[in-house]
Protein backbone atom coordinates (compact mmCIF):
# COMPACT_ATOMS: atom_id res chain seq x y z
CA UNK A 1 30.18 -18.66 16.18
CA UNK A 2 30.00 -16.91 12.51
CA UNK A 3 26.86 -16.72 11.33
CA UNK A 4 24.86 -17.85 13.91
CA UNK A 5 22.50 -15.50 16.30
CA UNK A 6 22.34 -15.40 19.83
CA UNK A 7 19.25 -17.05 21.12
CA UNK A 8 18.62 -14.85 24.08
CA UNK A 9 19.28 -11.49 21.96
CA UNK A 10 16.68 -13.27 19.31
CA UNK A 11 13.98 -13.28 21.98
CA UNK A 12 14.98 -9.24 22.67
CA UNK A 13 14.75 -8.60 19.00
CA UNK A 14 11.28 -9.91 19.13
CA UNK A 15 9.92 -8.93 22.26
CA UNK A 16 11.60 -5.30 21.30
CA UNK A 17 9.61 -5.85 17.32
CA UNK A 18 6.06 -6.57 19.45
CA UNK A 19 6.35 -3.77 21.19
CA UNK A 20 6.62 -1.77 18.24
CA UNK A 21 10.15 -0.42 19.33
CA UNK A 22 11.63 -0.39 15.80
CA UNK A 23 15.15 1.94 17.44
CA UNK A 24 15.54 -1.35 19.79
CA UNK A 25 15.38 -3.79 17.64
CA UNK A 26 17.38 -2.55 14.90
CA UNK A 27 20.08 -1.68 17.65
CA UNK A 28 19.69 -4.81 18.82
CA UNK A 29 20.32 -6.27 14.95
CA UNK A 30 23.36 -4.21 14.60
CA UNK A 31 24.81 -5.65 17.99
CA UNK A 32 24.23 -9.22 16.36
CA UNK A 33 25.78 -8.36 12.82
CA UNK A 34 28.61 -6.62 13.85
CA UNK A 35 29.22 -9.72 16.27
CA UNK A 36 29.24 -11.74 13.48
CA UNK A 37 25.41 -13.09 13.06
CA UNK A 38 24.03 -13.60 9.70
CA UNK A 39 20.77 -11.27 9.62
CA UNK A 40 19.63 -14.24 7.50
CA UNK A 41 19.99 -16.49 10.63
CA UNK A 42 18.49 -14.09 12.66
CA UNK A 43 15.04 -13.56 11.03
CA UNK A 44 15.27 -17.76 10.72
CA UNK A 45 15.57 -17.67 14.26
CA UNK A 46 12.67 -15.05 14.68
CA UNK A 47 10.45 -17.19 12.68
CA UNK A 48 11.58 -20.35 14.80
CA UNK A 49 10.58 -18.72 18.09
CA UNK A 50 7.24 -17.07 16.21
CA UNK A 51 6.50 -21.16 15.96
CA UNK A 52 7.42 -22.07 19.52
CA UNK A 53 5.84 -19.13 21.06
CA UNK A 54 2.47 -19.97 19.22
CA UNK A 55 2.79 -23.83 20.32
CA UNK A 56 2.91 -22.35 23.58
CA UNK A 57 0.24 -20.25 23.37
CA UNK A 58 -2.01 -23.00 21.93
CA UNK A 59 -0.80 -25.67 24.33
CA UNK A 60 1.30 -24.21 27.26
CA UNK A 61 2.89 -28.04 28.69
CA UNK A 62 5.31 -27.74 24.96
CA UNK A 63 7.13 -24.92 27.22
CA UNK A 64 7.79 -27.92 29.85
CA UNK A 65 9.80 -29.70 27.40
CA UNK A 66 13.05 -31.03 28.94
CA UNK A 67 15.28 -29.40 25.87
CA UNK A 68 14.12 -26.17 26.79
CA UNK A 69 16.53 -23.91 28.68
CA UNK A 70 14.67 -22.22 31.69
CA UNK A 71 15.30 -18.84 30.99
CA UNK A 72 14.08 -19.50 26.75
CA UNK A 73 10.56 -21.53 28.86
CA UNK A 74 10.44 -18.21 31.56
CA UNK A 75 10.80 -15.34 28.51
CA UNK A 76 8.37 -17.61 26.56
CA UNK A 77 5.84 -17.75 29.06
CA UNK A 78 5.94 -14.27 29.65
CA UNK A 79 5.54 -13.57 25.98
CA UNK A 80 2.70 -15.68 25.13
CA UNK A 81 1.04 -13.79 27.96
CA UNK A 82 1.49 -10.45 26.64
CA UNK A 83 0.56 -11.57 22.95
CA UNK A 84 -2.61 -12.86 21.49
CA UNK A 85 -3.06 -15.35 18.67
CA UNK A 86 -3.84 -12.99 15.76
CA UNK A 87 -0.39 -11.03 16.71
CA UNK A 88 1.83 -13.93 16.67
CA UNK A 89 0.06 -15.34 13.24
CA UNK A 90 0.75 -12.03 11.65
CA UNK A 91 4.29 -11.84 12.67
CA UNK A 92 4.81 -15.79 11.15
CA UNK A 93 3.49 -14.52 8.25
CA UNK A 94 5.52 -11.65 7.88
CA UNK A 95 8.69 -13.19 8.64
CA UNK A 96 8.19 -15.90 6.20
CA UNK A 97 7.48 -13.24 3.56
CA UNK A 98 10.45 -11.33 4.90
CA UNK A 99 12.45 -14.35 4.81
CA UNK A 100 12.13 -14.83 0.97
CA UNK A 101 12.61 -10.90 0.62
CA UNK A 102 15.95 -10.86 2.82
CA UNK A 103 17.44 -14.56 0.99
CA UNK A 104 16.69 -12.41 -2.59
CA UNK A 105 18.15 -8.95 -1.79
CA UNK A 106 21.77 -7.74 -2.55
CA UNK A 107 22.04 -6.36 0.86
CA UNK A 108 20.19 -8.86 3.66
CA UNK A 109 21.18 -6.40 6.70
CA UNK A 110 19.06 -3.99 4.73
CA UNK A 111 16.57 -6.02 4.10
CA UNK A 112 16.31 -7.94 7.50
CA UNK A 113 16.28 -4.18 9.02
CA UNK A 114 13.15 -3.61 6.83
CA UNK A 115 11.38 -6.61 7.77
CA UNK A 116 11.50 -5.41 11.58
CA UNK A 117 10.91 -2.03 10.79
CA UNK A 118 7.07 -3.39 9.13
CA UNK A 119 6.70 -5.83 11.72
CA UNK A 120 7.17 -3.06 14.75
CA UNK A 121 4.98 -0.81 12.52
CA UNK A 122 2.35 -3.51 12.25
CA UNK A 123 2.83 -4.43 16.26
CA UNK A 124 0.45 -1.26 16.88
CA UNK A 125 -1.98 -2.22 14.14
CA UNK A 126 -5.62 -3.88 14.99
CA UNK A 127 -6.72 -7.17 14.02
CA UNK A 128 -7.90 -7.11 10.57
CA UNK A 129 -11.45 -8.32 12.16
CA UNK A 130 -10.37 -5.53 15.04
CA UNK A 131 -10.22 -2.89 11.96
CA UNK A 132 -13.53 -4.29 9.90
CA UNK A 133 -15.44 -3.89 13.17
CA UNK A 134 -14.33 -0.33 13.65
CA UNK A 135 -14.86 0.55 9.73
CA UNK A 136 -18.02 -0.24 10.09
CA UNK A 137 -18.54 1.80 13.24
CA UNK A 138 -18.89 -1.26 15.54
CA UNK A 139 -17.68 -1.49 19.16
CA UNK A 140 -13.79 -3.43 18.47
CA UNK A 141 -15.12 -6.32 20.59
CA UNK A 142 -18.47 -7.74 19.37
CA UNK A 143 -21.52 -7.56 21.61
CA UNK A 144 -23.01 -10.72 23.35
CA UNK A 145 -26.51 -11.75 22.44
CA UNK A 146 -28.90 -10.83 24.03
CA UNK A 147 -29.87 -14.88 24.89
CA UNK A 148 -28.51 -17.79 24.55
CA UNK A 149 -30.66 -18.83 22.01
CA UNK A 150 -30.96 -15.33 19.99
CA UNK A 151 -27.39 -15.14 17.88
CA UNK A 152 -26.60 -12.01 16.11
CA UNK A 153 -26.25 -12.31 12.28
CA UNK A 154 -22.85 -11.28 11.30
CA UNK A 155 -22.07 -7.91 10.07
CA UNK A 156 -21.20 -7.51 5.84
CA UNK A 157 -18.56 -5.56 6.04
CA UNK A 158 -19.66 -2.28 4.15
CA UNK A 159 -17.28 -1.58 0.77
CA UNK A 160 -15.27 1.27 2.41
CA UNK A 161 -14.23 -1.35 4.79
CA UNK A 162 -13.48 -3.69 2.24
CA UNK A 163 -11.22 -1.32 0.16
CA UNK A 164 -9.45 -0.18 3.52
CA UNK A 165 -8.21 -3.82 4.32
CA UNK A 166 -7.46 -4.17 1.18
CA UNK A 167 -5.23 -1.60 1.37
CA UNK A 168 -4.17 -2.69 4.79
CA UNK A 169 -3.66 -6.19 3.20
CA UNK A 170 -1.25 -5.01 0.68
CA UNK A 171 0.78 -3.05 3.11
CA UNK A 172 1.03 -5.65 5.43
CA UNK A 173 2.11 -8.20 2.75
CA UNK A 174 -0.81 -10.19 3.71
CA UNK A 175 -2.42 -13.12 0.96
CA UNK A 176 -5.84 -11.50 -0.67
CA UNK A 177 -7.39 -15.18 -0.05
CA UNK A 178 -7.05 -14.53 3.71
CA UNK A 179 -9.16 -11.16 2.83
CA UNK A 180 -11.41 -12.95 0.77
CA UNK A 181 -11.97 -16.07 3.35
CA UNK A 182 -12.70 -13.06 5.95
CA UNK A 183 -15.11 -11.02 4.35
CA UNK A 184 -16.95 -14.60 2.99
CA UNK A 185 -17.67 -14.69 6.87
């Protein structure tokens, strides 16, 4: 139909984006607009499974849900395995920022093709917590303490740190409150 993305292709696109395999998924775009999908619809779509993926993630019996075709609940499955929370929360909130981007430009192929281009580029990118902990020359996983009773006071993340997520922040399109709730930690 006109307009409207294919669903399977749609989970392609984003496994393809994850993977950070930007020539994929913007071949895989093309394929859908020259068959006739809005790249409006698409990224819609992408944000749609970004939803259902996390759902999954946080409670995996939604993917048992009698409306959902076996192969979407088999691909699903296998994605939520391969992707951890902070990933898929970054790529909501980049599509929904890319969303109101693509709706505004005067070309949404280009701007759709842009959106998937930052989200592949941000696929290989730490955790903003992952990239604090390294800034401040800590291990990317924190160490256990030492008992159960001794707890480690959280690091203050030193003010190179700070500026560098900053940074990251802004070329990520990510809110400054998220920054500010982070470093408050």
């Amino acid at each position: 139909m006109l307009g409207l993305a294919d669903r399977e292709r749609v989970f392609e696109i984003f496994a393809a984006v994850m993977k950070g395999e930007t020539a994929s998924a913007l071949d895989l775009l093309g394929e859908q607009y020259r068959a006739g999908a809005d790249p409006i619809a698409v990224l819609e779509d992408m944000l749609e499974l970004t939803h259902w993926l996390t759902r999954v993630k946080l409670v995996p019996a939604v993917a048992t849900d009698p409306g959902i075709p076996e192969i979407e609940r088999r691909q699903g499955e296998q994605m939520t395995a391969q992707l951890a929370m902070p990933e898929l929360t970054r790529a909501w909130q980049m599509l929904l920022k890319g969303l109101s981007e693509a709706r505004s430009a005067p070309h949404s192929l280009m701007a759709v093709e842009m959106v998937l281009v930052r989200l592949a580029y941000a696929a290989n990118l730490p955790s903003p917590a992952d990239a604090l902990r390294a800034l401040d020359g800590a291990s990317p996983t924190p160490p256990a303490p030492a008992s159960e009773s001794e707890e480690a006071p959280p690091a203050a993340p030193t003010e190179t740190a700070w500026l560098a997520c900053k940074v990251a922040s802004n070329t990520l399109a990510i809110s400054s409150t998220s920054w500010t709730r982070l470093a408050a930690r």
